[in-house]
C-alpha atoms as a PDB file:
ATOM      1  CA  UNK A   1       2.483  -9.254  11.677  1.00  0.00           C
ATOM      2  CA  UNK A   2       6.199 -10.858  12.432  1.00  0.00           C
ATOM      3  CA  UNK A   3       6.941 -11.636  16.252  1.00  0.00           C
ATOM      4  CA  UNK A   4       9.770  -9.213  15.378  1.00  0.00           C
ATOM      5  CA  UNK A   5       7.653  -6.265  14.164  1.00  0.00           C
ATOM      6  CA  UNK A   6       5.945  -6.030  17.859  1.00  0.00           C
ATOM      7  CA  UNK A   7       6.650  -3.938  19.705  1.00  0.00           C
ATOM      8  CA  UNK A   8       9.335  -2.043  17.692  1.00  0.00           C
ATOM      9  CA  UNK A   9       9.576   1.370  16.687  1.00  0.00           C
ATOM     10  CA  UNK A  10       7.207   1.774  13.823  1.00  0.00           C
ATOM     11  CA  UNK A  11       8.753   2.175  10.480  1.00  0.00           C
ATOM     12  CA  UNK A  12       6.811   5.770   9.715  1.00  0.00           C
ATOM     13  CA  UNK A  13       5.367   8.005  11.669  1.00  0.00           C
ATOM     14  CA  UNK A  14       3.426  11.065  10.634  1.00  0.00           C
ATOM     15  CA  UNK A  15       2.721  13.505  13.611  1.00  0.00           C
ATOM     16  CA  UNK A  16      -0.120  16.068  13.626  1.00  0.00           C
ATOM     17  CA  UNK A  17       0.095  16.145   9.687  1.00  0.00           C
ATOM     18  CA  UNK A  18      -2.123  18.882   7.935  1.00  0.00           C
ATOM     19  CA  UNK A  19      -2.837  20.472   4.536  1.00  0.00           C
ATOM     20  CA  UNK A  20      -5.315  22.766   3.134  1.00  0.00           C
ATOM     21  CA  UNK A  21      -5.589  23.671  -0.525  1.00  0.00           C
ATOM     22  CA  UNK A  22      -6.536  27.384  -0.529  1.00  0.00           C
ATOM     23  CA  UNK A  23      -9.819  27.361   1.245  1.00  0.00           C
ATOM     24  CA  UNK A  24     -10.292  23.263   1.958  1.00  0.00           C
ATOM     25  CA  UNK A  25      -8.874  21.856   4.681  1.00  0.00           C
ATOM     26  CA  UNK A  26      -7.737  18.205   3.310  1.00  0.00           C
ATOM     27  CA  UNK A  27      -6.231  17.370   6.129  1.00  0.00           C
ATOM     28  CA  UNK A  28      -6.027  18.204  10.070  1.00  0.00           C
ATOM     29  CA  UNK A  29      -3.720  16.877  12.652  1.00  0.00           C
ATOM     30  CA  UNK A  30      -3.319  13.461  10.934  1.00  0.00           C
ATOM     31  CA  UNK A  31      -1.267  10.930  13.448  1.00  0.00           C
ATOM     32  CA  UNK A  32      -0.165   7.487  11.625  1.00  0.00           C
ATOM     33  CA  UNK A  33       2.124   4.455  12.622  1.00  0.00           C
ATOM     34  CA  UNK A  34       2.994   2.326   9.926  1.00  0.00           C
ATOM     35  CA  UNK A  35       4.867  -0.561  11.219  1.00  0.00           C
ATOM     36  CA  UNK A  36       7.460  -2.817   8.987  1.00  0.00           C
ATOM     37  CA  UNK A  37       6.227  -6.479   8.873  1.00  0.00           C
ATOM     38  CA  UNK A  38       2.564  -5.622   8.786  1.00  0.00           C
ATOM     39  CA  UNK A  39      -0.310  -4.448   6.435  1.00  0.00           C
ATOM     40  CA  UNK A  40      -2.113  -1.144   7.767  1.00  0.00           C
ATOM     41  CA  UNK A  41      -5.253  -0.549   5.977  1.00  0.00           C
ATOM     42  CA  UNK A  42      -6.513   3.266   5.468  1.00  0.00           C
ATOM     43  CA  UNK A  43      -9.899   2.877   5.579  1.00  0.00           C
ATOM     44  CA  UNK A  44     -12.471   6.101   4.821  1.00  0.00           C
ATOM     45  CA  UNK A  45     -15.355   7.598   2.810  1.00  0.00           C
ATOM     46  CA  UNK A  46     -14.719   9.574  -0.388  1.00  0.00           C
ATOM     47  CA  UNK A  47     -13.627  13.093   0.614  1.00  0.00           C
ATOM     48  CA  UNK A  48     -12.095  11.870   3.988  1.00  0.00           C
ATOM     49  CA  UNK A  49      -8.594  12.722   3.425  1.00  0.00           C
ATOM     50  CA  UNK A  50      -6.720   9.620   1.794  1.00  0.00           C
ATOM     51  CA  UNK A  51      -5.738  10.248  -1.026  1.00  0.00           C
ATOM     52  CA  UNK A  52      -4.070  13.955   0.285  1.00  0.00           C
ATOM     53  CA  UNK A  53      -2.179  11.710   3.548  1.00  0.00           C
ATOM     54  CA  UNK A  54      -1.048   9.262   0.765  1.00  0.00           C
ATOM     55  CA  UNK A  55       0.171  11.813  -1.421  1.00  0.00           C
ATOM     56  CA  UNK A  56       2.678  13.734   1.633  1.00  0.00           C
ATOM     57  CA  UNK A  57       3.901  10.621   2.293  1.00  0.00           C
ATOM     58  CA  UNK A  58       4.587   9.989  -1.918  1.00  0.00           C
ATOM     59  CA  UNK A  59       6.440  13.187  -1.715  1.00  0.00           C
ATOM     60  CA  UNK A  60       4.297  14.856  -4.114  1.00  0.00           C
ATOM     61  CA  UNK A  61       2.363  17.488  -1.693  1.00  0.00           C
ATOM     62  CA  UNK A  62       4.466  18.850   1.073  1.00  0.00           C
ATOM     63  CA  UNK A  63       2.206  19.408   4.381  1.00  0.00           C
ATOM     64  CA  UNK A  64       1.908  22.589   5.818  1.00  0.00           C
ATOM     65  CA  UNK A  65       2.515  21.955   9.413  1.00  0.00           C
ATOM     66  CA  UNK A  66       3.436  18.375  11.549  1.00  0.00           C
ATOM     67  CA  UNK A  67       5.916  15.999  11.037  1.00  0.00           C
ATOM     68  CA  UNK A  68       6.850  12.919   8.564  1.00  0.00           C
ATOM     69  CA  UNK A  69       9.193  10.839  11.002  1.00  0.00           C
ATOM     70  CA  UNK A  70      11.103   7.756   9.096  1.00  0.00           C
ATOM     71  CA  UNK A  71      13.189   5.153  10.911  1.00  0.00           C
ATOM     72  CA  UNK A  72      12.903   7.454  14.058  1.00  0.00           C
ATOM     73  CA  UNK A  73      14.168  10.564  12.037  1.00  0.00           C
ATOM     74  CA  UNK A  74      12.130  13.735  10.905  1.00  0.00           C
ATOM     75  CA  UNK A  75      12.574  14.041   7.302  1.00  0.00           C
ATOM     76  CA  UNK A  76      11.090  16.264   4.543  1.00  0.00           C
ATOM     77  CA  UNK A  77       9.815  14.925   1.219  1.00  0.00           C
ATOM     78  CA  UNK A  78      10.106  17.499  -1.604  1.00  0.00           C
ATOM     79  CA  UNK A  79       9.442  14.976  -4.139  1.00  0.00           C
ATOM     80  CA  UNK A  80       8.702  11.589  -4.769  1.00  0.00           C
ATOM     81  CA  UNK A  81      12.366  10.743  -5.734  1.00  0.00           C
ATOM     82  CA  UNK A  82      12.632  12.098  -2.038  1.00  0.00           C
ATOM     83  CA  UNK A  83      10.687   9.595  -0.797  1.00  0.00           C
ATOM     84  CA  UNK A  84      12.027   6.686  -3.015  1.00  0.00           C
ATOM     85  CA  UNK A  85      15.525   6.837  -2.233  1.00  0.00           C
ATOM     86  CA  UNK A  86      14.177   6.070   1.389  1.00  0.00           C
ATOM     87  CA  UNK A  87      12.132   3.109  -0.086  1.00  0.00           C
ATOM     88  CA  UNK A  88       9.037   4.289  -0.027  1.00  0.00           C
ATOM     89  CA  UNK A  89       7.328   3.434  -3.502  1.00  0.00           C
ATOM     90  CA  UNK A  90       3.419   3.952  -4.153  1.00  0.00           C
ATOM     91  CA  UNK A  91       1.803   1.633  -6.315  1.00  0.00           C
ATOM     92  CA  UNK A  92      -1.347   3.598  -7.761  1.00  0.00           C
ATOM     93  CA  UNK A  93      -4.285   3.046  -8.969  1.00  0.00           C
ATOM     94  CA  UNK A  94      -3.279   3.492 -13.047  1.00  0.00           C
ATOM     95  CA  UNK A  95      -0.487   1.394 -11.957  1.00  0.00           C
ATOM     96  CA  UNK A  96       1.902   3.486 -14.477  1.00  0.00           C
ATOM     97  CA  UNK A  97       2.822   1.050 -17.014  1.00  0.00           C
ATOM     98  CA  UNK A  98       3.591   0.981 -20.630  1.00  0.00           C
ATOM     99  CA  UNK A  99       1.798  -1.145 -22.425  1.00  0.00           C
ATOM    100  CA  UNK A 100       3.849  -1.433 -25.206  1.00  0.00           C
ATOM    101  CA  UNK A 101       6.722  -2.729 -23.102  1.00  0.00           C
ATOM    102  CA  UNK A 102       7.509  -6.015 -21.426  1.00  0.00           C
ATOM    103  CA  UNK A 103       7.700  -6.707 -18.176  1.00  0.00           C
ATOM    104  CA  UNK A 104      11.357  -6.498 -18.163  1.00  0.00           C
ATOM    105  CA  UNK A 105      11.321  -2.943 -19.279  1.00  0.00           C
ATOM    106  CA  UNK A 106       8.348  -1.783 -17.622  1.00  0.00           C
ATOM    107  CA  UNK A 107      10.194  -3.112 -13.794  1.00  0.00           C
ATOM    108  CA  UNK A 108      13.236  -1.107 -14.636  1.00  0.00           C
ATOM    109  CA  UNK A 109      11.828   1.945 -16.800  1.00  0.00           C
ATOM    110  CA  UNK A 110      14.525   4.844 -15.233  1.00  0.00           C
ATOM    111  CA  UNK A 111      16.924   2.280 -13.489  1.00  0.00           C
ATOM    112  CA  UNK A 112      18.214   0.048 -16.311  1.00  0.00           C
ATOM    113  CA  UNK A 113      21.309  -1.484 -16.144  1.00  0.00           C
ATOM    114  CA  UNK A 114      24.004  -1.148 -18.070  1.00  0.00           C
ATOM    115  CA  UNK A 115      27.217  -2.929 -18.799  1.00  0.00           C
ATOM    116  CA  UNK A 116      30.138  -1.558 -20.508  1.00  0.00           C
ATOM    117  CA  UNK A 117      28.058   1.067 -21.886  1.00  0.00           C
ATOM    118  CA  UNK A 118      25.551  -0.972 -22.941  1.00  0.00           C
ATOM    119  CA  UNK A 119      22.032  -2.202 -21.674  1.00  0.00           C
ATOM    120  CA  UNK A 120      22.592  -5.546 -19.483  1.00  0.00           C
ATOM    121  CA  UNK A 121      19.705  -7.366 -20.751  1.00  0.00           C
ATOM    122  CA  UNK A 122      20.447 -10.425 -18.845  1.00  0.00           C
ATOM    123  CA  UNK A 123      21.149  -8.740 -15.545  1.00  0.00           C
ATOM    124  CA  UNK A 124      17.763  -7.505 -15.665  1.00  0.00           C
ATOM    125  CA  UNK A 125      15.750 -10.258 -16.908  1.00  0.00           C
ATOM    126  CA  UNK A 126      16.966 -12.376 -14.385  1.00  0.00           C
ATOM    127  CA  UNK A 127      16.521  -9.829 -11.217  1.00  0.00           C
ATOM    128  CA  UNK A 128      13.003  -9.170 -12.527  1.00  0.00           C
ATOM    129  CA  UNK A 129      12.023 -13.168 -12.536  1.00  0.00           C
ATOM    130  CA  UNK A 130      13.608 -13.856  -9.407  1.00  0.00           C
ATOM    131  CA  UNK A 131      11.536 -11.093  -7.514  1.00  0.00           C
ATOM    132  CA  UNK A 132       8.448 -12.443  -9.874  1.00  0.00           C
ATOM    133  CA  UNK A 133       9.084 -15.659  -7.868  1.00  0.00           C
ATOM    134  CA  UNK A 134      10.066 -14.582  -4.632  1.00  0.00           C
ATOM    135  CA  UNK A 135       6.627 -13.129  -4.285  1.00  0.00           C
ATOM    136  CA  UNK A 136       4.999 -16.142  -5.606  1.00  0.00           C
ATOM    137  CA  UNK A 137       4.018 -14.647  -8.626  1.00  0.00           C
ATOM    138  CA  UNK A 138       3.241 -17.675 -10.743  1.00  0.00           C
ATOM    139  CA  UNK A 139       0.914 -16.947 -13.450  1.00  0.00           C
ATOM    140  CA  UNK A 140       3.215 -14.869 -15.804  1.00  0.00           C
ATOM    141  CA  UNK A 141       4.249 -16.844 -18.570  1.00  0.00           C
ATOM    142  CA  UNK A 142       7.115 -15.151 -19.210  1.00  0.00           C
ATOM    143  CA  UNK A 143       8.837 -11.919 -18.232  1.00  0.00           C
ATOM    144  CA  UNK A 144       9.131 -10.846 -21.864  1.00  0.00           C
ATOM    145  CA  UNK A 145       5.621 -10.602 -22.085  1.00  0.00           C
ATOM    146  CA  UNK A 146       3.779  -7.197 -23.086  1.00  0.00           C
ATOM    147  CA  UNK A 147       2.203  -5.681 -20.578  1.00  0.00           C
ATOM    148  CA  UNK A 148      -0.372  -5.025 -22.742  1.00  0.00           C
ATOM    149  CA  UNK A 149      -1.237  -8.890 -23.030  1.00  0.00           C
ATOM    150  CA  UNK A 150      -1.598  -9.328 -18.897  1.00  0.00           C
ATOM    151  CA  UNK A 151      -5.041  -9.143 -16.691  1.00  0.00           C
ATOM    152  CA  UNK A 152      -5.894  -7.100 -14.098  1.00  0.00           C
ATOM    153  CA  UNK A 153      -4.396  -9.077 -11.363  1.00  0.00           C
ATOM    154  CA  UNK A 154      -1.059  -9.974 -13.471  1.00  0.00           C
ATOM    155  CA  UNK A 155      -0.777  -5.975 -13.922  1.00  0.00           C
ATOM    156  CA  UNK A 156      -1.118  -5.395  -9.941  1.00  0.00           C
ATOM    157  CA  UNK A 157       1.637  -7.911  -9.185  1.00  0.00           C
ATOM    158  CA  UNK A 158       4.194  -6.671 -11.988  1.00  0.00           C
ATOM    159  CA  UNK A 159       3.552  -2.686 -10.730  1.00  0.00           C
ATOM    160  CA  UNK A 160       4.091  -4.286  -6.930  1.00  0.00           C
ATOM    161  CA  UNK A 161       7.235  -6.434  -8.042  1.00  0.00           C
ATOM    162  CA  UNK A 162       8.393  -3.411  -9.453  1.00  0.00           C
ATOM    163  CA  UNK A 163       8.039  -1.565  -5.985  1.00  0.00           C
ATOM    164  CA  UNK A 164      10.007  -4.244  -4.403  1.00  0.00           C
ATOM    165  CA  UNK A 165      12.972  -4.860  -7.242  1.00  0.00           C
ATOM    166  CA  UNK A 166      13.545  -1.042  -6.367  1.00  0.00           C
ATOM    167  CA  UNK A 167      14.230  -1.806  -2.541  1.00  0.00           C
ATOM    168  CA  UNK A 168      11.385  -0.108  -1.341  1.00  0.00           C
ATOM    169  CA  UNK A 169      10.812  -0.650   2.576  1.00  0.00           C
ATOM    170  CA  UNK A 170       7.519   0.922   2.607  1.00  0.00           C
ATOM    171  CA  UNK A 171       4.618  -0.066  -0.544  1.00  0.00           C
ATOM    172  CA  UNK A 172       1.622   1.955  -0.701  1.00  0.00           C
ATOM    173  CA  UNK A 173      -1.517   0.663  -2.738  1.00  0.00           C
ATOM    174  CA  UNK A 174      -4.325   2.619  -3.844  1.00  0.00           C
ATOM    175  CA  UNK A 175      -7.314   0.711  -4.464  1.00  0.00           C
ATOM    176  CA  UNK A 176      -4.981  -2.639  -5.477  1.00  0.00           C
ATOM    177  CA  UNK A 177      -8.299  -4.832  -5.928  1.00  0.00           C
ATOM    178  CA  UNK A 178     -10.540  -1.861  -8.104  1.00  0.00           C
ATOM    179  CA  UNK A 179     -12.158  -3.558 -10.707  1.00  0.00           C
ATOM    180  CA  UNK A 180     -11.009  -6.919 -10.256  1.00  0.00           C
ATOM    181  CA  UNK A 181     -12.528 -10.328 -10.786  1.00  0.00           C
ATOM    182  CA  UNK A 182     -12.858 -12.977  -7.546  1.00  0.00           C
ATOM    183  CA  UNK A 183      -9.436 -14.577  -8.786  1.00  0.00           C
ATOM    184  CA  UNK A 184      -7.200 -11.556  -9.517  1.00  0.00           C
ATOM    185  CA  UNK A 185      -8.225 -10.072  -6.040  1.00  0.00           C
ATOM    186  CA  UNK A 186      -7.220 -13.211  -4.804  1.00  0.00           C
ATOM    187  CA  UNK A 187      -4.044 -13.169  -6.265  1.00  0.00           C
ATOM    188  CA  UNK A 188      -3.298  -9.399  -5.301  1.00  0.00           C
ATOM    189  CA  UNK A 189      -4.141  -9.789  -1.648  1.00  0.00           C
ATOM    190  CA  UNK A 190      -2.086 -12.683  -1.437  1.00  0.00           C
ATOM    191  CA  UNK A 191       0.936 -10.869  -3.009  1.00  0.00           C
ATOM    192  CA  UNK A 192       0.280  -7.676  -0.374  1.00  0.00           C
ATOM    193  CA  UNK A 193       0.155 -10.897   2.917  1.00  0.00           C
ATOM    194  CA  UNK A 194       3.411 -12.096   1.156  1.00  0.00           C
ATOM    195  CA  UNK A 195       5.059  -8.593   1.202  1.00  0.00           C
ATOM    196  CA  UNK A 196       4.487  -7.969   4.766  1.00  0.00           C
ATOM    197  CA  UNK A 197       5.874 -11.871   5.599  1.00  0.00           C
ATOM    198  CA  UNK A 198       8.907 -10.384   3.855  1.00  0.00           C
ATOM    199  CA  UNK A 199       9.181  -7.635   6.257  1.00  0.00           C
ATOM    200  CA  UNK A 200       8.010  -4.938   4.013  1.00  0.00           C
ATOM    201  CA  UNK A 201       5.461  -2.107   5.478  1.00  0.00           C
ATOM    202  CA  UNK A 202       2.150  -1.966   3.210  1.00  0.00           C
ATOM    203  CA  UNK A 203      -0.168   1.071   3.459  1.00  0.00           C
ATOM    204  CA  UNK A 204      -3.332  -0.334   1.845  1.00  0.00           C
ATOM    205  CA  UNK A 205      -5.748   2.130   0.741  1.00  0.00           C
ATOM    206  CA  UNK A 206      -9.149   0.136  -0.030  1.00  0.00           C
ATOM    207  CA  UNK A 207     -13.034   1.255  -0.531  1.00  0.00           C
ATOM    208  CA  UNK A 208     -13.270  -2.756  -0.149  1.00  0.00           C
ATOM    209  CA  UNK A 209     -14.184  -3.724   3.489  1.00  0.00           C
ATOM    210  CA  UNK A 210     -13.976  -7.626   2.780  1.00  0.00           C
ATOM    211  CA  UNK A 211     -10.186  -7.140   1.648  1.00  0.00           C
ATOM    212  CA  UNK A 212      -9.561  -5.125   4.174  1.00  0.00           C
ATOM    213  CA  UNK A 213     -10.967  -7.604   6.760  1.00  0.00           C
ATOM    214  CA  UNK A 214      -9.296 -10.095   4.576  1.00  0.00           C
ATOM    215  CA  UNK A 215      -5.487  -8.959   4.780  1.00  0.00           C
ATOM    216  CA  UNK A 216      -4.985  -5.767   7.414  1.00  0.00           C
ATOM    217  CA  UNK A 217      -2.923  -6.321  10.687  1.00  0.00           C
ATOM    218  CA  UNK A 218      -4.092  -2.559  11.420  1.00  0.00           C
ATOM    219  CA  UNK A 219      -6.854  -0.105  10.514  1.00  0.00           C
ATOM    220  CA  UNK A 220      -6.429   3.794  10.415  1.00  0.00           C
ATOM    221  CA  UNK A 221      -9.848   4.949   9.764  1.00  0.00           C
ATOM    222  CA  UNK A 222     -10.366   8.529   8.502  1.00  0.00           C
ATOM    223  CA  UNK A 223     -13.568  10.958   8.345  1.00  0.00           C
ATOM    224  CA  UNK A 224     -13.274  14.947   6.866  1.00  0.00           C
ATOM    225  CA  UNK A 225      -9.564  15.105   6.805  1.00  0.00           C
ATOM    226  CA  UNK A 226      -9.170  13.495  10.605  1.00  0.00           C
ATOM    227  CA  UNK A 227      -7.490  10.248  11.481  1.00  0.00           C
ATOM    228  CA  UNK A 228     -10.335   9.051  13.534  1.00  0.00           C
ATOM    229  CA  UNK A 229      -9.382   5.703  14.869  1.00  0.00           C
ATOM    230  CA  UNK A 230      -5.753   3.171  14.756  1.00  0.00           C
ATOM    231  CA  UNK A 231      -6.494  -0.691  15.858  1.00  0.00           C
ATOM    232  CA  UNK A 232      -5.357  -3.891  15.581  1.00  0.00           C
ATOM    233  CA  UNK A 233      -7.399  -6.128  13.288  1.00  0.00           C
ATOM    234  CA  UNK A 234      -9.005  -7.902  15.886  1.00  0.00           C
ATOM    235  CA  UNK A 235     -10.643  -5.285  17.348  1.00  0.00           C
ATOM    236  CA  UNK A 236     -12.406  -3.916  14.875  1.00  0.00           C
ATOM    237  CA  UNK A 237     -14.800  -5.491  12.247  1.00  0.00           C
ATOM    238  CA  UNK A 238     -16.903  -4.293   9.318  1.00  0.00           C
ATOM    239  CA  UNK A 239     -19.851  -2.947  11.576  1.00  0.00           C
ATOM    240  CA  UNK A 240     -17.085  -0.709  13.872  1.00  0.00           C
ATOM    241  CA  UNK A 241     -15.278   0.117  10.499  1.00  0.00           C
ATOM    242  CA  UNK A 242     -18.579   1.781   8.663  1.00  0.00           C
ATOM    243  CA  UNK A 243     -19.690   3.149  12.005  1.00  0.00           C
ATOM    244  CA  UNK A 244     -15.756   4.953  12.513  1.00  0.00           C
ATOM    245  CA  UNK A 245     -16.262   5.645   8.436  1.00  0.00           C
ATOM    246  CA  UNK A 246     -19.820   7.698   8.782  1.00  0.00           C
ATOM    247  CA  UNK A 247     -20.010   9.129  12.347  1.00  0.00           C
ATOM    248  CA  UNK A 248     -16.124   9.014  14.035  1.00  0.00           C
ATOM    249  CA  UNK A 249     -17.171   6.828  16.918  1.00  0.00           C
ATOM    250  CA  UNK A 250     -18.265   3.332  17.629  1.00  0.00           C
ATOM    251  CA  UNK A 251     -19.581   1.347  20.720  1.00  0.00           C
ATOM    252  CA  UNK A 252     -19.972  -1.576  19.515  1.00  0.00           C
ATOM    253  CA  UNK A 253     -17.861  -4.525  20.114  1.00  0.00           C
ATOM    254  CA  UNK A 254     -16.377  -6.911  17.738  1.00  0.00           C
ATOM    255  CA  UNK A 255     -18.502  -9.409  16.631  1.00  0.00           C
ATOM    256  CA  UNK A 256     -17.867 -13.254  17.516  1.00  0.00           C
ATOM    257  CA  UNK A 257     -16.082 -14.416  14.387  1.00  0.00           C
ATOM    258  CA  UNK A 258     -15.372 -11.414  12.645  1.00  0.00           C
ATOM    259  CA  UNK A 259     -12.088 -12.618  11.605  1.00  0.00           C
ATOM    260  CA  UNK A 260     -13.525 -15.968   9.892  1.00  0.00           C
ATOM    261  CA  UNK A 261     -15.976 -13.908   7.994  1.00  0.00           C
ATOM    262  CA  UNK A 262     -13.446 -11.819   6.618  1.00  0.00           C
ATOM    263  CA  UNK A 263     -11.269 -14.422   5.235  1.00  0.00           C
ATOM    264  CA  UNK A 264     -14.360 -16.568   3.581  1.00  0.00           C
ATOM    265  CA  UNK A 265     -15.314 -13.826   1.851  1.00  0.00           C
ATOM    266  CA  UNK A 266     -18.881 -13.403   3.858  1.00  0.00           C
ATOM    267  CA  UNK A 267     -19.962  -9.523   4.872  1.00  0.00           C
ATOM    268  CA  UNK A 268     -20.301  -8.861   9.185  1.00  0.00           C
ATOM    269  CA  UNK A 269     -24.200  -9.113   9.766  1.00  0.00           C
END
């Protein structure tokens, strides 16, 4: 987290937040801060609520009572083309790409530009390798590539680049890192530390303690639809986070270290 990110106003705010589908209650008086500058990992169990919070704050479900406060302003998302002209763009776990395009296409799929009247391949070849390379994304051979021809990790950072060429302020991952070798997770959880060193807010939804250990300025930790526990990343490790993640509560402290195990890779004792 940026010296300028402390102490400011966060960048999103969700107050008392709930939804129920018919008879389930998904979610229950849900308070979040998401600050701008920072990564803020959503940490929970299956069933905990996640994937519901994540979805009000895509625009796609609407919550039934509490607010969604952005840039200090109450606002209502009926959509998720609500929530992207804000800049909030969620990068899911299918990632949404076509395969049978190139990275060019696939980055500005809906937004391509045009120039008297006709498509301005240039324009957008060039925007779409300069954000490639302003997030340090160096393993793409070239931005005409297929998407179809890239790994894992190459498909993360091209959905994420994507998020950023379309101005978001806020990017929201679900499960970046699923089924990912060693190296791609390396190179996505690099590209989600370089985002928030460009001042972008990242709401990083993870089953994976190590990367959360690894890259989170904050945890929110959720259990049966309740936000259960908000921290900085020093005082919390993985024994606090499974104990907040199964039971609510914790009273331990954090271990002696906790921060270098996270970043070698090792799991808290």
């Amino acid at each position: 987290m940026s010296d300028d990110t402390i102490g400011a106003p966060p960048l999103l705010q969700l107050r008392g937040v709930s939804k129920s589908f018919g008879p389930v209650q998904a979610l229950t008086d849900v308070d979040l801060e998401v600050p701008a500058g920072a990564v803020t990992a959503l940490a929970g169990d299956n069933g905990a609520g996640k994937s519901t919070l994540i979805k009000c704050i895509a625009g796609i479900h609407a919550p039934d009572s509490g607010e969604i406060v952005w840039e200090g302003n109450a606002v209502r998302l009926h959509s998720p083309a609500d929530a992207a002209a804000l800049g909030i763009q969620t990068v899911y776990q299918d990632l949404a790409l076509c395969d049978n395009l190139d990275i060019v296409q696939n980055m500005f799929l809906g937004r391509e530009r045009v120039r008297r009247g006709q498509l301005d391949d240039v324009a957008m070849e060039q925007a779409a390798a300069s954000t490639l390379t302003d997030l340090a994304v160096t393993t793409v051979r070239s931005v005409r590539q297929q998407v179809a021809s890239l790994s894992g990790g190459q498909r993360q950072s091209v959905a994420i680049a994507k998020a950023v060429l379309w101005e978001s302020k806020l990017v929201v991952m679900d499960e970046p890192t699923a089924a990912l070798g060693v190296a791609q997770t390396r190179m996505v959880l690099d590209l989600v530390t370089t985002l928030a060193k460009r001042g972008h807010a990242v709401l990083l939804i993870s089953h994976n303690l190590i990367d959360v250990m690894a890259v989170a300025d904050r945890v929110a930790t959720m259990r049966h639809g309740r936000m259960v526990d908000q921290r900085p990343r020093d005082r919390i490790d993985q024994r606090i986070l499974v104990d907040l993640m199964t039971t609510g509560t914790s009273d331990r402290e954090v271990a002696a270290g906790a921060r270098d195990d996270a970043t070698d890779g090792s799991t808290a004792p």
